[in-house]
C-alpha atoms as a PDB file:
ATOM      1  CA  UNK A   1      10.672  -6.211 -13.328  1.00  0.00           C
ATOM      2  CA  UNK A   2       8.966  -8.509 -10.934  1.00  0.00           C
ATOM      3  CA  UNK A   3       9.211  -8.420  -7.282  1.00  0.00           C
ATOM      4  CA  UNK A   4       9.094 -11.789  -4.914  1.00  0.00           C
ATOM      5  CA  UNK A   5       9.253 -12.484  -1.537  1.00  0.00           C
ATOM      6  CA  UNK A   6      12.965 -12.177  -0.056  1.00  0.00           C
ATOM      7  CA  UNK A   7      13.885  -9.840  -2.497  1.00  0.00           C
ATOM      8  CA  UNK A   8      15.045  -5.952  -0.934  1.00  0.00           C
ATOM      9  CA  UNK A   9      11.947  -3.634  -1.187  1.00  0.00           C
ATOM     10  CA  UNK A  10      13.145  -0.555  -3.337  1.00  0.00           C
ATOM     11  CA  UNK A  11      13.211   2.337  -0.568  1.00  0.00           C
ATOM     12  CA  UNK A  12      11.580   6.068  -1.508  1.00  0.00           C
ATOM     13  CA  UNK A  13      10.291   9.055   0.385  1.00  0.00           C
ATOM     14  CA  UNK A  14       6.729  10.345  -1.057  1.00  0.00           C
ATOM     15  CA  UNK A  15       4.312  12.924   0.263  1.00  0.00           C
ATOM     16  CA  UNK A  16       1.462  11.982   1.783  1.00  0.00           C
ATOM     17  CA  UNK A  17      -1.524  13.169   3.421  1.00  0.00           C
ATOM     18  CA  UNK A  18       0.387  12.856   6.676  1.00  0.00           C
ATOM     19  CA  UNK A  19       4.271  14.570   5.754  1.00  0.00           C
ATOM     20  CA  UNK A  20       6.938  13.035   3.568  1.00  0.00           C
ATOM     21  CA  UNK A  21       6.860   9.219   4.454  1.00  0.00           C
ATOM     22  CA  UNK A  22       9.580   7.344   3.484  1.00  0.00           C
ATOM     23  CA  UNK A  23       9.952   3.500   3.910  1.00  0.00           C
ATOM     24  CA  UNK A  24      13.379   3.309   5.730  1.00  0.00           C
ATOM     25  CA  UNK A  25      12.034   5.394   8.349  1.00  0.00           C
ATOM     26  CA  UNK A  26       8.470   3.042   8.344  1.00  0.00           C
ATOM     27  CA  UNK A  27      10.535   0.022   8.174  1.00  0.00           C
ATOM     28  CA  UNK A  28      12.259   1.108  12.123  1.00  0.00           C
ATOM     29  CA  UNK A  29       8.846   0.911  13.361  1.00  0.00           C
ATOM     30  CA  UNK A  30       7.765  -2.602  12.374  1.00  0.00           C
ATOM     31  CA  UNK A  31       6.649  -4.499   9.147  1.00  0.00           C
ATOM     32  CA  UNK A  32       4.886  -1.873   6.671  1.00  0.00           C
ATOM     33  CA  UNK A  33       1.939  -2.900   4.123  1.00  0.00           C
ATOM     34  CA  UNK A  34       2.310  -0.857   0.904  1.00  0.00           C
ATOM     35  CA  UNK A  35      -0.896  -0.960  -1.008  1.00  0.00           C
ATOM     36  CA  UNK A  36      -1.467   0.388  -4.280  1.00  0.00           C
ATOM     37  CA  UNK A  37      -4.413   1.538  -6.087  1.00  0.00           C
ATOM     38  CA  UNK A  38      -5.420   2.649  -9.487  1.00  0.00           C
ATOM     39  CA  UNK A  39      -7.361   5.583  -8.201  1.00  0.00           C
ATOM     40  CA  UNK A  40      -9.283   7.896  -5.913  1.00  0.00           C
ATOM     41  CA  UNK A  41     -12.863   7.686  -5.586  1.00  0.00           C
ATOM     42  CA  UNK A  42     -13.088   4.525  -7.780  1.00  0.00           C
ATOM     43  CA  UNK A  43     -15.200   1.807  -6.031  1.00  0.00           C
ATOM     44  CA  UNK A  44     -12.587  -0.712  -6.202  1.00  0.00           C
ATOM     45  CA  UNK A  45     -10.107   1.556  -4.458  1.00  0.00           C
ATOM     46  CA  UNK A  46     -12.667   2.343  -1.819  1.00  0.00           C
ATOM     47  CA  UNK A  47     -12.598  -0.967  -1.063  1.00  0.00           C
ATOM     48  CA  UNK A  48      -9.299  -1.881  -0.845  1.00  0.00           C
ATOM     49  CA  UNK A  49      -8.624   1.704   1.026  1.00  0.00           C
ATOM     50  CA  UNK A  50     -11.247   0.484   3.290  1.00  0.00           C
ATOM     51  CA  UNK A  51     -10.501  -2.733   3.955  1.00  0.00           C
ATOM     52  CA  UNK A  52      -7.330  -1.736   4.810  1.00  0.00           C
ATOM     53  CA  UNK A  53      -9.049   1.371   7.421  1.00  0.00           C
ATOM     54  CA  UNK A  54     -10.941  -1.731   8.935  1.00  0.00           C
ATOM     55  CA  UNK A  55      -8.498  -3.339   9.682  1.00  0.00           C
ATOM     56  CA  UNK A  56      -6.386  -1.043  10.841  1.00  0.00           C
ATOM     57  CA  UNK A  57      -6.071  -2.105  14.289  1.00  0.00           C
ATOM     58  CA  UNK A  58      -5.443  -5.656  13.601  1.00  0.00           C
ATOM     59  CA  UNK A  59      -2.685  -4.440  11.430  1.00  0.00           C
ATOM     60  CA  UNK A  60      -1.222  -2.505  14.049  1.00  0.00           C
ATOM     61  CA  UNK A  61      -1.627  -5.323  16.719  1.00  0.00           C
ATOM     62  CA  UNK A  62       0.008  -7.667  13.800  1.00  0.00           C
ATOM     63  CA  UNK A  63       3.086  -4.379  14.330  1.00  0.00           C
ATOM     64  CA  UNK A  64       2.530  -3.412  10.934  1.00  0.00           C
ATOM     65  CA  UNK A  65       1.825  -0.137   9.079  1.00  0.00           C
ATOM     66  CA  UNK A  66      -0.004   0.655   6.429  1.00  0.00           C
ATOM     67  CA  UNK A  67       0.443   2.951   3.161  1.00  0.00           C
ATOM     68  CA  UNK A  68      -1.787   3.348   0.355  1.00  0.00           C
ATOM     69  CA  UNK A  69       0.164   4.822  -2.875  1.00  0.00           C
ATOM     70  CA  UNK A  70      -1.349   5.914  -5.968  1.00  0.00           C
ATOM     71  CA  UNK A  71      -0.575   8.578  -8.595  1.00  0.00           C
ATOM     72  CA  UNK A  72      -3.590  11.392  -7.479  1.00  0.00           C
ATOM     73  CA  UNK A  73      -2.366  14.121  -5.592  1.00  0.00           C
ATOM     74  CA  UNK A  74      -2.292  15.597  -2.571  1.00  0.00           C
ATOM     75  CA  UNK A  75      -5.472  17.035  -2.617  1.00  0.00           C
ATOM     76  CA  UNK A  76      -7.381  14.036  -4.023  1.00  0.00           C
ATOM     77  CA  UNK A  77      -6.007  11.907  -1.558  1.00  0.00           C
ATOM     78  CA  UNK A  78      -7.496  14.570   0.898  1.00  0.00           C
ATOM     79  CA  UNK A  79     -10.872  15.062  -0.475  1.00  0.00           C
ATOM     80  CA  UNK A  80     -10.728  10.851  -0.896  1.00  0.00           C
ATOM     81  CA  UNK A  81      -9.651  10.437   2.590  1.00  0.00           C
ATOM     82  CA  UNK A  82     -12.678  13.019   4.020  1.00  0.00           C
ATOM     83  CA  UNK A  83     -15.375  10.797   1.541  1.00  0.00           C
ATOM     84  CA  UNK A  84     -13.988   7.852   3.405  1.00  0.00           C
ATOM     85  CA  UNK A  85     -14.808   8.998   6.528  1.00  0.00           C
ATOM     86  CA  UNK A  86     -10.804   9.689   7.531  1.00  0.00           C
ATOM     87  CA  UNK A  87      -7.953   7.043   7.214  1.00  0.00           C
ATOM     88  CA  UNK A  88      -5.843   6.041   9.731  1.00  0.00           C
ATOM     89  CA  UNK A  89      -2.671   5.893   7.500  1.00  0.00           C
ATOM     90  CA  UNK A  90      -1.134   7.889   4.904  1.00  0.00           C
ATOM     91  CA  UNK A  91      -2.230   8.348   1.237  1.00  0.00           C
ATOM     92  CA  UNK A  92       0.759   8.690  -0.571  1.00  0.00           C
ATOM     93  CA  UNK A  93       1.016  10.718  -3.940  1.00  0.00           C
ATOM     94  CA  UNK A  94       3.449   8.928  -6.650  1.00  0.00           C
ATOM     95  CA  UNK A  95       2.224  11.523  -8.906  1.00  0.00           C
ATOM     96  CA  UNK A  96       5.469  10.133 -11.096  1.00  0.00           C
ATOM     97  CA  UNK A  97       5.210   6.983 -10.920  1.00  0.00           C
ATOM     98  CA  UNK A  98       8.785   6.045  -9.959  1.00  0.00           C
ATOM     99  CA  UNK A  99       7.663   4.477  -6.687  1.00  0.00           C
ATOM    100  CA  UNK A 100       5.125   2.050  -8.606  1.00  0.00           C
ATOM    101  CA  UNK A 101       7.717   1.359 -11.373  1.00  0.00           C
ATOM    102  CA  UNK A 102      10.802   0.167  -9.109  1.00  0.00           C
ATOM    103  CA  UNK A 103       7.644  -2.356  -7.598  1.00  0.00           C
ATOM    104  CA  UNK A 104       6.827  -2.944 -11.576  1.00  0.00           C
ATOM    105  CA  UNK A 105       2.731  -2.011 -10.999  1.00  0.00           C
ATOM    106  CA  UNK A 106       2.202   0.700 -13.457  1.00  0.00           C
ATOM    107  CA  UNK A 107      -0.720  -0.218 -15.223  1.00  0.00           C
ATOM    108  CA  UNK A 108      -0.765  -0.937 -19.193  1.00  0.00           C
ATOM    109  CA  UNK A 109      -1.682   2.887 -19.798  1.00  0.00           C
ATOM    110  CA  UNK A 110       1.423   4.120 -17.966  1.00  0.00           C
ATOM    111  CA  UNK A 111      -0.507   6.547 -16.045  1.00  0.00           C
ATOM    112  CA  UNK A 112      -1.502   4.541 -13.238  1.00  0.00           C
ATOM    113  CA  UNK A 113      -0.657   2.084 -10.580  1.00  0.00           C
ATOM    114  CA  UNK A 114      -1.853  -0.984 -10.523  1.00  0.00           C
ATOM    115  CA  UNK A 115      -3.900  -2.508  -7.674  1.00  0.00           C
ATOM    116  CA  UNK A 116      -0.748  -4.373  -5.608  1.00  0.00           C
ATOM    117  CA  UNK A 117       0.000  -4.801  -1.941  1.00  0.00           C
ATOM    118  CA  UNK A 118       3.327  -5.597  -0.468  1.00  0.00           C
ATOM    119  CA  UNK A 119       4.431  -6.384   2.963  1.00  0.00           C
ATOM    120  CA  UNK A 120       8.110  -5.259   3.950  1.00  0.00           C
ATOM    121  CA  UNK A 121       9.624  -6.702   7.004  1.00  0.00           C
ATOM    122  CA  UNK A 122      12.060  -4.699   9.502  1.00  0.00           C
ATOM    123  CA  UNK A 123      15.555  -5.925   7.761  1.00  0.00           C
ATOM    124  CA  UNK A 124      13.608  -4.279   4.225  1.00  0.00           C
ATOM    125  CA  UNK A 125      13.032  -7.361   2.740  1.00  0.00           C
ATOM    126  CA  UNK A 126       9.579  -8.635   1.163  1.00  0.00           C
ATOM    127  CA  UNK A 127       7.484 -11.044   2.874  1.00  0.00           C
ATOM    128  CA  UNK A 128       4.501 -10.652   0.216  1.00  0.00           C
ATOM    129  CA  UNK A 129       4.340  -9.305  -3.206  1.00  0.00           C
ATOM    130  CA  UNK A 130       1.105  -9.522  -5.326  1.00  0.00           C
ATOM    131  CA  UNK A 131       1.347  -7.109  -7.876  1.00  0.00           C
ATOM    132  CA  UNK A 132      -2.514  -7.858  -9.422  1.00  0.00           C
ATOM    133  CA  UNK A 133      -3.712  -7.421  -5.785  1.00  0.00           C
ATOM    134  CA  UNK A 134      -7.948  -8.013  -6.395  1.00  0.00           C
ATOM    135  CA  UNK A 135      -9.709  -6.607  -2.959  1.00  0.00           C
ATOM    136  CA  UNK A 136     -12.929  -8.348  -3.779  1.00  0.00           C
ATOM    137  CA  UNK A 137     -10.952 -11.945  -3.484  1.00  0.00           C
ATOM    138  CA  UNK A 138     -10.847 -13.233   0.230  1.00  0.00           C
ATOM    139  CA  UNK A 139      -7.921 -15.309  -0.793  1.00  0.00           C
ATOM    140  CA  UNK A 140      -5.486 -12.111  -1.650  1.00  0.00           C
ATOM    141  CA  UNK A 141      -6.802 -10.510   1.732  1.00  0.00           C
ATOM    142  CA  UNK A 142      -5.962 -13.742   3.576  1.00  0.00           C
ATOM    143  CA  UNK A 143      -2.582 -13.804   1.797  1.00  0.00           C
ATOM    144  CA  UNK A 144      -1.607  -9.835   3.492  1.00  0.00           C
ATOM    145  CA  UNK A 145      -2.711 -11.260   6.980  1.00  0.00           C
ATOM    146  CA  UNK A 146      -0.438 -14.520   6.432  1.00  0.00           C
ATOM    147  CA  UNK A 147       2.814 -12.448   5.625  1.00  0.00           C
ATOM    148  CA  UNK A 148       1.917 -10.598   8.863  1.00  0.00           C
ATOM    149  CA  UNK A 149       1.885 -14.436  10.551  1.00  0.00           C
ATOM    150  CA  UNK A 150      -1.510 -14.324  11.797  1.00  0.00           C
ATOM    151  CA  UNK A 151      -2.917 -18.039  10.654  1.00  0.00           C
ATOM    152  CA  UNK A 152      -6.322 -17.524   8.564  1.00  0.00           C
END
């Protein structure tokens, strides 16, 4: 299944290192980034967890949350999160995989997420769906910040 912009954003409620966080409740609070990643403590994952921690007050200033999802638990999120010098916004643990599936980014071993980010708007709706989300490429960063409707 593929998701595109317009289409409804499939709701859930996951722990994360800050409570259950569920993207109804998000969703009353403004636009919400979801960003996916493959794993803790890879490099790639870093980066896209800490681009996302740089930016965070842009994103918030843009009224926008973020979340970043992958299938670790709990307490790798944690011990990721402390490496990373804290993070602003939850680390949700899809330790099932049922919130990466109803986005269709489970990665070809069916253990993983892929690297994806999605933007949500207030009504639940997707403004932005990349679901081979590459952190290194300035053109995929440039595409979250559109859907938030700052002009890069």
């Amino acid at each position: 299944m593929s998701l595109s912009p317009g289409d409804p954003a499939p709701d859930f409620t996951l722990p994360s290192t800050q409570g259950p966080v569920s993207l109804s409740d998000l969703r009353r609070r403004g636009k919400v980034v979801l960003a996916f990643y493959f794993q803790d403590e890879t490099p790639l994952c870093a980066t896209q967890v800490g681009m996302l921690k740089g930016d965070f007050d842009l994103l918030t200033e843009l009224g926008a949350q973020a979340v970043a999802i992958s299938a670790d638990d709990l307490e790798s999120h944690r011990r990721f999160a402390e490496r990373l010098g804290g993070v602003p916004f939850p680390l949700a643990s899809d330790e099932a995989l049922a919130v990466a599936r109803a986005y269709g980014v489970v990665d070809e071993t069916g253990k993983r997420c892929r690297r994806a980010i999605f933007v949500v708007d207030e009504d639940g709706r997707l403004l932005l769906a990349n679901p081979f989300f590459q952190p290194n490429s300035p053109d995929h960063y440039q595409q979250l910040f559109r859907a938030l409707g700052l002009e890069v």
